[in-house]
C-alpha atoms as a PDB file:
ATOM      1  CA  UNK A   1       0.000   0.000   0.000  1.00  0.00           C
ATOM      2  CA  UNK A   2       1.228   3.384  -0.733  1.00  0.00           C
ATOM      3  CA  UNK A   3      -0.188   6.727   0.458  1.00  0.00           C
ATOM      4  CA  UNK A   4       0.133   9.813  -1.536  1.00  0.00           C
ATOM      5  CA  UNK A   5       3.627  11.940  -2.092  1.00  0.00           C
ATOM      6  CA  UNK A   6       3.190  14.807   0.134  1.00  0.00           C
ATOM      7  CA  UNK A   7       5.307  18.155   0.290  1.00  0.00           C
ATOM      8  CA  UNK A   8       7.832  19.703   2.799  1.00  0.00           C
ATOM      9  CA  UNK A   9       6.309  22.663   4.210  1.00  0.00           C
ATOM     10  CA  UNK A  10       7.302  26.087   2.944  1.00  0.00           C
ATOM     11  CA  UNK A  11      10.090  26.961   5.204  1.00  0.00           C
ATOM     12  CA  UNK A  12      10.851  23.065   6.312  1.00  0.00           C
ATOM     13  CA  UNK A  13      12.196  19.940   4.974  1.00  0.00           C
ATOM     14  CA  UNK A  14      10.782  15.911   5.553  1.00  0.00           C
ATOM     15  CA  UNK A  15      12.278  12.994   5.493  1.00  0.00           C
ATOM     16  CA  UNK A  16      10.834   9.343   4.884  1.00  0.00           C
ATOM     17  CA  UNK A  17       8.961   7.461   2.289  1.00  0.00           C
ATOM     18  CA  UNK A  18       5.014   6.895   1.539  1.00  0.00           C
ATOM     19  CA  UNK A  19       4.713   2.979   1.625  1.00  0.00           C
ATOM     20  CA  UNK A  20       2.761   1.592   4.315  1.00  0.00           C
ATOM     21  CA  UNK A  21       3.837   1.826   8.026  1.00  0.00           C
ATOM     22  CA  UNK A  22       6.522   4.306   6.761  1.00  0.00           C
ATOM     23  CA  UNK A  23       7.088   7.499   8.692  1.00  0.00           C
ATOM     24  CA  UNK A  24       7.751  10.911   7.209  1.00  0.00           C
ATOM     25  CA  UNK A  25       9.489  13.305   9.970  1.00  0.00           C
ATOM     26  CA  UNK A  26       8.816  16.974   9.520  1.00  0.00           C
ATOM     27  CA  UNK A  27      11.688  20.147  10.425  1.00  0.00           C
ATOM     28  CA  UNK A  28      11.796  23.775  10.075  1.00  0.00           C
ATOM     29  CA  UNK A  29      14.743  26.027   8.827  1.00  0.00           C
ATOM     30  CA  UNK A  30      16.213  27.987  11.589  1.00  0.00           C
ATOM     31  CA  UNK A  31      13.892  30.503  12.836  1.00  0.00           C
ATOM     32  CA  UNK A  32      10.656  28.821  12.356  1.00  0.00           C
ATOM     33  CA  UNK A  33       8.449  26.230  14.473  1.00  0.00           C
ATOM     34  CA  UNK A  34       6.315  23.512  13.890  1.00  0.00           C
ATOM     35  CA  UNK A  35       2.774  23.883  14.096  1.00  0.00           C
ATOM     36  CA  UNK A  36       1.244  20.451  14.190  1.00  0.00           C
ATOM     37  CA  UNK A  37       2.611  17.316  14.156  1.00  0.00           C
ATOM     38  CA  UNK A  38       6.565  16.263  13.637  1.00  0.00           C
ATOM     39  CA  UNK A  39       5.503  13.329  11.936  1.00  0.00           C
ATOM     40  CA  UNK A  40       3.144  11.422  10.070  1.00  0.00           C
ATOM     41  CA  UNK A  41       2.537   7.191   9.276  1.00  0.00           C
ATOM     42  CA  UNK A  42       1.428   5.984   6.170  1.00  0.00           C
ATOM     43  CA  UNK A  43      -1.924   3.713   7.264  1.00  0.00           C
ATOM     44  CA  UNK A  44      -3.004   0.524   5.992  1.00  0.00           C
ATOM     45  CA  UNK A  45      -5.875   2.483   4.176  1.00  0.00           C
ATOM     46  CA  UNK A  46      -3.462   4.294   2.288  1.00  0.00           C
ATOM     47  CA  UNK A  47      -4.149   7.611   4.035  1.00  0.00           C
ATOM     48  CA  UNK A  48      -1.886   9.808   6.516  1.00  0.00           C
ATOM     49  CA  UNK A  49      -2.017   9.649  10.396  1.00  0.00           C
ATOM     50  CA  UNK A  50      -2.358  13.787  10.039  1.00  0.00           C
ATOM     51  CA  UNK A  51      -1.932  16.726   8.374  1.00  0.00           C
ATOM     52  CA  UNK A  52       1.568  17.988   7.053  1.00  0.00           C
ATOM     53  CA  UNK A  53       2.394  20.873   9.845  1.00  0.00           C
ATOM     54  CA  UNK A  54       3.160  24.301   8.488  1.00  0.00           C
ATOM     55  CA  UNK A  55       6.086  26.175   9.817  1.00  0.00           C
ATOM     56  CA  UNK A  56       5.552  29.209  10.973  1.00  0.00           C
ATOM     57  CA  UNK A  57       8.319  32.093  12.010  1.00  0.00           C
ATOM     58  CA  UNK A  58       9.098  32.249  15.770  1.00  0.00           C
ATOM     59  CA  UNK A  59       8.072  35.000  17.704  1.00  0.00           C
ATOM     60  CA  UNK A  60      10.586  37.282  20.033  1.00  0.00           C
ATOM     61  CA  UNK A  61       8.487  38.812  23.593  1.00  0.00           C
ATOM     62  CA  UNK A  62       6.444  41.601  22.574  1.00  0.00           C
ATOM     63  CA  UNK A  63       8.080  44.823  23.431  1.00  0.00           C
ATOM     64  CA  UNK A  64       6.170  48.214  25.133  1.00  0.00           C
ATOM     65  CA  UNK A  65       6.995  51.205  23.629  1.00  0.00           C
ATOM     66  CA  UNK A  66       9.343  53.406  26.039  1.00  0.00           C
ATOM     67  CA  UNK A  67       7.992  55.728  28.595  1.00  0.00           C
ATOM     68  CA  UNK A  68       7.910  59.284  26.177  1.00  0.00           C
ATOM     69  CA  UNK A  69       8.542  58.120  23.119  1.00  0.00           C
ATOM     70  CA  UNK A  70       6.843  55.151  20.391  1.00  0.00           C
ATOM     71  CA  UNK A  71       7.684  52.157  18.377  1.00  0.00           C
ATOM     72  CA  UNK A  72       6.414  50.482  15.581  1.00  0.00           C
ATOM     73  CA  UNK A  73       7.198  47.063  13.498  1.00  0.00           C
ATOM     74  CA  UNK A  74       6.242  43.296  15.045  1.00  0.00           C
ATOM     75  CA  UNK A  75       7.698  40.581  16.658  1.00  0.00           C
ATOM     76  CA  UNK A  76       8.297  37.789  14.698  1.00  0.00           C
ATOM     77  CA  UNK A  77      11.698  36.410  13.136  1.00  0.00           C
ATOM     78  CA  UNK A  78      13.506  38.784  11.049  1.00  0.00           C
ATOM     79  CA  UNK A  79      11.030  41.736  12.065  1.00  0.00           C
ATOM     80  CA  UNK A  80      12.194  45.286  13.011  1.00  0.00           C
ATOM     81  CA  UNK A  81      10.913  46.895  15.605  1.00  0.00           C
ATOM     82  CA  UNK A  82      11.555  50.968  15.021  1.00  0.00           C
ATOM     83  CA  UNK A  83      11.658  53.656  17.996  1.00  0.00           C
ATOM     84  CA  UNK A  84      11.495  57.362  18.648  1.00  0.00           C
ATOM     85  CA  UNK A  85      11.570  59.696  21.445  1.00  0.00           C
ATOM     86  CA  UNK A  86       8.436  62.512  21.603  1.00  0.00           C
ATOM     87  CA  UNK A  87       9.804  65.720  21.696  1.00  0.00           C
ATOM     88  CA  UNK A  88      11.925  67.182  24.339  1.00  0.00           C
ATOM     89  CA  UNK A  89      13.462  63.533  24.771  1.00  0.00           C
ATOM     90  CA  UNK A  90      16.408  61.561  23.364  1.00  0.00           C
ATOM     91  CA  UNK A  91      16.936  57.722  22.014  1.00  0.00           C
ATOM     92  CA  UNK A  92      19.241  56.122  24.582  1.00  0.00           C
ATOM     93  CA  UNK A  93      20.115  53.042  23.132  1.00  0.00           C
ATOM     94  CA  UNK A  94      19.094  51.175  19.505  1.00  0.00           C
ATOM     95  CA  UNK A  95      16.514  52.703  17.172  1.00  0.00           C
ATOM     96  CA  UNK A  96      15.825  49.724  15.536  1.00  0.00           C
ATOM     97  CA  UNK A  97      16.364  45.973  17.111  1.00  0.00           C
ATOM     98  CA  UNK A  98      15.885  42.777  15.183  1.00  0.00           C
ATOM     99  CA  UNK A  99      13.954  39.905  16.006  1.00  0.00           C
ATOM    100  CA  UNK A 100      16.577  36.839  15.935  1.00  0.00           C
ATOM    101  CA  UNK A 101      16.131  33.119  15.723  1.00  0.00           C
ATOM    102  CA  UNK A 102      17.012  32.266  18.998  1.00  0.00           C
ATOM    103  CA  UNK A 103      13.812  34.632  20.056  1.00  0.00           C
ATOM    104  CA  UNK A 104      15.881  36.762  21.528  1.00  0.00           C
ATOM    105  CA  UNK A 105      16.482  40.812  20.300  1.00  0.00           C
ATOM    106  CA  UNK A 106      19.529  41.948  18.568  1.00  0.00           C
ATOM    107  CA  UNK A 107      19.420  44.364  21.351  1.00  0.00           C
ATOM    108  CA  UNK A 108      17.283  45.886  24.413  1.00  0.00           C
ATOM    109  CA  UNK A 109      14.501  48.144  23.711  1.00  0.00           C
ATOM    110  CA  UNK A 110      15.705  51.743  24.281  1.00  0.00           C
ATOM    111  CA  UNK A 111      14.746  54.262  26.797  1.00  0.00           C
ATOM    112  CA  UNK A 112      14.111  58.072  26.361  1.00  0.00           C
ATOM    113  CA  UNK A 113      15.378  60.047  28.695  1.00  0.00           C
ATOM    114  CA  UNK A 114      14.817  63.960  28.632  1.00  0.00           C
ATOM    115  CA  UNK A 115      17.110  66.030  27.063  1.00  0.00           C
ATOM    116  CA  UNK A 116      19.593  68.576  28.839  1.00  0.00           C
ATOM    117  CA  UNK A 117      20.176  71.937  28.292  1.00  0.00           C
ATOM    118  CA  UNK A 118      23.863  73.507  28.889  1.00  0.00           C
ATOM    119  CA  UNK A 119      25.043  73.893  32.558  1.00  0.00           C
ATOM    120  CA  UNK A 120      24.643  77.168  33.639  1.00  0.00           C
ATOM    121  CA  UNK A 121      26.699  79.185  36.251  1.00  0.00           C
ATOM    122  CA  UNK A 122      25.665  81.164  39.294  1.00  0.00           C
ATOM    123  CA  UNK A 123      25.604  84.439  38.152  1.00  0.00           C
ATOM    124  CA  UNK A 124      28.883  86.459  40.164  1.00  0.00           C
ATOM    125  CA  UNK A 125      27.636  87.867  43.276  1.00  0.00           C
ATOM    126  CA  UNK A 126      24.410  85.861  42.619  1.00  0.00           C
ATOM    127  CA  UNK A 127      22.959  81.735  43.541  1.00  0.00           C
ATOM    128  CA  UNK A 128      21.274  79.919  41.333  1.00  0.00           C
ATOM    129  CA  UNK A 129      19.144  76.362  41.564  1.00  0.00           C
ATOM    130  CA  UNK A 130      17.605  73.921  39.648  1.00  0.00           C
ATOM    131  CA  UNK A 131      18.699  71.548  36.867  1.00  0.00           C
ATOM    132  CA  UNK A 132      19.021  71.535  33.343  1.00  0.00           C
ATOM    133  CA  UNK A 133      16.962  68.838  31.754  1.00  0.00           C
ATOM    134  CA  UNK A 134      13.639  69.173  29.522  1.00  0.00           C
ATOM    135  CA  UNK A 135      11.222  71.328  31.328  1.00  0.00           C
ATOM    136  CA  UNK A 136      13.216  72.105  34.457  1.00  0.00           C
ATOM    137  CA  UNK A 137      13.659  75.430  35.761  1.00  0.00           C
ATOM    138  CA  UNK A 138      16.703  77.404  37.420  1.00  0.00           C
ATOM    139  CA  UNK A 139      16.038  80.546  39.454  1.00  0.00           C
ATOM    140  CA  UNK A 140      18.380  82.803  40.045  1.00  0.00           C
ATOM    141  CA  UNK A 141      18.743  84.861  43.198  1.00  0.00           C
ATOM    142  CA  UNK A 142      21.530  88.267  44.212  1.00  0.00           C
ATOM    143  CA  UNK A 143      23.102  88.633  46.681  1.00  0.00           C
ATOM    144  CA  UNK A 144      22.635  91.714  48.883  1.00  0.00           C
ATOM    145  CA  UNK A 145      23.734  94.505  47.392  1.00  0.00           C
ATOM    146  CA  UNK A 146      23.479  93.206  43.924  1.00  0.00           C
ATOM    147  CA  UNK A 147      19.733  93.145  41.315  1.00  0.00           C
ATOM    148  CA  UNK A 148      18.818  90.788  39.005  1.00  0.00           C
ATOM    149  CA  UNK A 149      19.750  92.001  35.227  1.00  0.00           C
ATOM    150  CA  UNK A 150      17.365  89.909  33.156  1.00  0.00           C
ATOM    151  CA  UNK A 151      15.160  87.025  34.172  1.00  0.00           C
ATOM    152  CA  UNK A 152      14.506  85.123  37.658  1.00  0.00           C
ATOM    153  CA  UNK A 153      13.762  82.117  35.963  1.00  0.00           C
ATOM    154  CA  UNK A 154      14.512  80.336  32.783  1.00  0.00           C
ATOM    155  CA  UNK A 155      13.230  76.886  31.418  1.00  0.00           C
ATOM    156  CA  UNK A 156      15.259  74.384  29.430  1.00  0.00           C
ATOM    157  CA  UNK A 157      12.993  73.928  26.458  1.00  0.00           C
ATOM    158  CA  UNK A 158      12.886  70.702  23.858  1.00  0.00           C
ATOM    159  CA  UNK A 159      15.635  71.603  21.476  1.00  0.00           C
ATOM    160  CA  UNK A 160      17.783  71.780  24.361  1.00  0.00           C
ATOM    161  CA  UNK A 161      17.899  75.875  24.825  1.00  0.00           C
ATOM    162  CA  UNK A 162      17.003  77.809  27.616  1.00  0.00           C
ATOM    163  CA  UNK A 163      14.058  79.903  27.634  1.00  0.00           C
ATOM    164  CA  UNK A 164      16.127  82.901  28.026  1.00  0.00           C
ATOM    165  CA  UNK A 165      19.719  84.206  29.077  1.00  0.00           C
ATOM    166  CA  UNK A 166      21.034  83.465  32.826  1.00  0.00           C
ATOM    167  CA  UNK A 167      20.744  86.713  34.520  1.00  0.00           C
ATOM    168  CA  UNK A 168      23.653  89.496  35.760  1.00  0.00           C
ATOM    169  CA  UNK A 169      23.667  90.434  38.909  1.00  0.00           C
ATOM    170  CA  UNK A 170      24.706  94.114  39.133  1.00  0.00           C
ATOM    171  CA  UNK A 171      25.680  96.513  42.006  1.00  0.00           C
ATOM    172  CA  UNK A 172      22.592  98.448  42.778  1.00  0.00           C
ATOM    173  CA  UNK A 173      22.960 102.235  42.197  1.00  0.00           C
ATOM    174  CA  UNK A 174      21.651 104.696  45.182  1.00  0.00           C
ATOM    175  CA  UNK A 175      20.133 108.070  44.830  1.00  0.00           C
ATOM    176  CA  UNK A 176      22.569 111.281  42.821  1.00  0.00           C
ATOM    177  CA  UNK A 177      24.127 112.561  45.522  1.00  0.00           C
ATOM    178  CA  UNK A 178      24.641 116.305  44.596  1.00  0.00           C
ATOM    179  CA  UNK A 179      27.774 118.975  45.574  1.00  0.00           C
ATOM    180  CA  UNK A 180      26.916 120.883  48.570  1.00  0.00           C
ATOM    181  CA  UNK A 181      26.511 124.621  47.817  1.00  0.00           C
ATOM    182  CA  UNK A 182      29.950 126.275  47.626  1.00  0.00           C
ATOM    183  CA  UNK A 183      31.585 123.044  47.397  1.00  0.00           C
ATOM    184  CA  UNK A 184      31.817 119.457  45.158  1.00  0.00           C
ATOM    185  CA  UNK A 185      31.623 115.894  45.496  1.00  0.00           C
ATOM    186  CA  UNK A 186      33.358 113.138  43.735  1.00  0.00           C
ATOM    187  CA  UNK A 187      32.545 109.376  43.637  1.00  0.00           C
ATOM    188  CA  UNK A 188      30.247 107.030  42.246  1.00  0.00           C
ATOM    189  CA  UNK A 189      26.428 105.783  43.353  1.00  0.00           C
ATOM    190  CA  UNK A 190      26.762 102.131  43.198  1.00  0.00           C
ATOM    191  CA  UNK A 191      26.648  99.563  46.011  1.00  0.00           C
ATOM    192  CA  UNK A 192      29.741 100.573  48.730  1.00  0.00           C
ATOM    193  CA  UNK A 193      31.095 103.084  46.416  1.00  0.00           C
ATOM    194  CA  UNK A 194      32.372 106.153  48.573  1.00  0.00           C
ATOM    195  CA  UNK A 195      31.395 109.700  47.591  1.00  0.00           C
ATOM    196  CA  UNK A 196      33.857 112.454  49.424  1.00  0.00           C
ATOM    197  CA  UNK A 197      33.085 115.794  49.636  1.00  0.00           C
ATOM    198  CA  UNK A 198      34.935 119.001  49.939  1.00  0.00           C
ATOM    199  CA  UNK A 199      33.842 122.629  50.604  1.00  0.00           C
ATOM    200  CA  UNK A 200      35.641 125.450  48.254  1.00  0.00           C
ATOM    201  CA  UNK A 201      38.491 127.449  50.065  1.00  0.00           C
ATOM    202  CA  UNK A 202      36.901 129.598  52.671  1.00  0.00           C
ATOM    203  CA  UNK A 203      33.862 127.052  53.458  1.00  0.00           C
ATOM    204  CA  UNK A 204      33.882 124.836  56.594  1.00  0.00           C
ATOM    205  CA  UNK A 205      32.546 121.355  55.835  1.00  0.00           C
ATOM    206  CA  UNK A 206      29.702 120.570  58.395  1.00  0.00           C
ATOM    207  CA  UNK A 207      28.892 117.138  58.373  1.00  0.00           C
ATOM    208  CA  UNK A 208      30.710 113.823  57.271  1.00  0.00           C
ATOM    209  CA  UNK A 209      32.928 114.328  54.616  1.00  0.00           C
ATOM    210  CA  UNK A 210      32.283 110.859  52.845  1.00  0.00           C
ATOM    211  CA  UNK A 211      28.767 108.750  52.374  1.00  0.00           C
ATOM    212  CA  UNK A 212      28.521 104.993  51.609  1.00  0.00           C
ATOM    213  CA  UNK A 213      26.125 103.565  48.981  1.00  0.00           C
ATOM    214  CA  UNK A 214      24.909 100.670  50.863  1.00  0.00           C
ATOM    215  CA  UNK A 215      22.775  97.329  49.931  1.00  0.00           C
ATOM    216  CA  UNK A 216      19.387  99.343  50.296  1.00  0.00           C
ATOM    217  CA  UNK A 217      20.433 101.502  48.117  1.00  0.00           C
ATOM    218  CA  UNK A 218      20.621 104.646  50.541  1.00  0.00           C
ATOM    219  CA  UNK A 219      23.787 106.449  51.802  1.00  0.00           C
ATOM    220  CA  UNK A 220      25.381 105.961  54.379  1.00  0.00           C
ATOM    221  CA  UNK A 221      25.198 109.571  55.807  1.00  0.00           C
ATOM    222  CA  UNK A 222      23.295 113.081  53.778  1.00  0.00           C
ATOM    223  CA  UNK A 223      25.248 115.455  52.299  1.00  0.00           C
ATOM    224  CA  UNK A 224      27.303 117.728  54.502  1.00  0.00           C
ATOM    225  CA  UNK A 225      26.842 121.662  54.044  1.00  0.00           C
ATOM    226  CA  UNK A 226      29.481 124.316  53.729  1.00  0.00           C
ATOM    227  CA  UNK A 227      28.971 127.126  55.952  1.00  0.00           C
ATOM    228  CA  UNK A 228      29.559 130.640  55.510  1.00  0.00           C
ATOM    229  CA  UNK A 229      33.034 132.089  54.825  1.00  0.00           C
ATOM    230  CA  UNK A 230      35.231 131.768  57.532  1.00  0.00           C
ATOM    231  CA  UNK A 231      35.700 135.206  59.090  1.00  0.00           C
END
């Protein structure tokens, strides 16, 4: 008795002949799997004990997409699976991995972290805190005696710039301070600069000859007076 030729799978190979109590075994090239069964007997009705199997690809564990970002492609032998990073992240690791044979990924699935932004410095005579990744802020603070040139607070934004420039901090400037009549002053108006004053030959100086600017941006004493000519 003979039972019909039958046909290797697509993606397999038999072996084993089709006479009667003969057995044809069933295998799959290297990344696929039997589904059904590895062999079949020729019966003494001239039929098969079962269907040939099919071999179908393997399949690698199903990957999530990362936290912040997306994939796409599928899981099975030879199949890519593609990643990106939404906006204001980076890829860290492989943007495309390969399902292998074994079941097993050419590599792990990435991550995406959030981008940084360029360190940035205290300002001088200032503090600053915060970090420098996607969406953080750094606030900027003077110390006393110094004001905040530009902004309090910047935000590192998604391609990695800040939402502004870091800030100066700049001595803070008090009031003019003006000559007494019948004599002059000389000096500047910022934070601890001095400002001396003198009374024109003849004058007597009443009052401190020299004022500090200080951190509240008032002087340290008012502005003498020169009084009449000295007899």
């Amino acid at each position: 008795v003979q039972c019909s030729l039958l046909t290797a799978p697509n993606n397999g190979g038999m072996n084993g002949g089709n006479n009667y109590q003969d057995v044809v075994t069933f295998s799959c090239n290297l990344g696929y799997e039997i589904v059904g069964s590895s062999s079949v007997t020729c019966q003494a009705d001239a039929t098969w004990s079962n269907n040939v199997p099919t071999c179908t690809r393997v399949q690698c564990p199903a990957l999530q997409s990362p936290t912040n970002g997306g994939s796409s492609g599928s899981n099975y032998y030879q199949d890519v699976m593609s990643f990106t990073c939404d906006s204001g992240y980076e890829l860290d690791g492989s943007a495309t991995i390969t399902c292998q044979a074994d079941r097993t990924w050419t590599d792990s699935a990435p991550s995406c972290p959030r981008v940084q932004c360029p360190a940035l410095q205290s300002p001088t005579n200032g503090g600053s805190s915060g970090s420098n990744y996607y969406q953080d802020v750094m606030s900027f603070t003077c110390d006393s005696g110094y004001e905040l040139d530009g902004s309090a607070t910047i935000t590192c934004q998604a391609d990695r710039t800040w939402s502004d420039s870091a800030p100066r901090c700049p001595r803070v400037q008090c009031p003019v301070l003006s000559s007494p009549v019948n004599g002059i002053s000389s000096g500047s108006n910022f934070y601890q600069d001095v400002v001396t004053s003198t009374c024109d030959l003849g004058y007597n100086l009443a009052g401190d000859s020299s004022s500090t600017c200080q951190a509240d941006q008032t002087w340290s004493s008012n502005t003498p007076s020169c009084n009449g000519r000295i007899q």
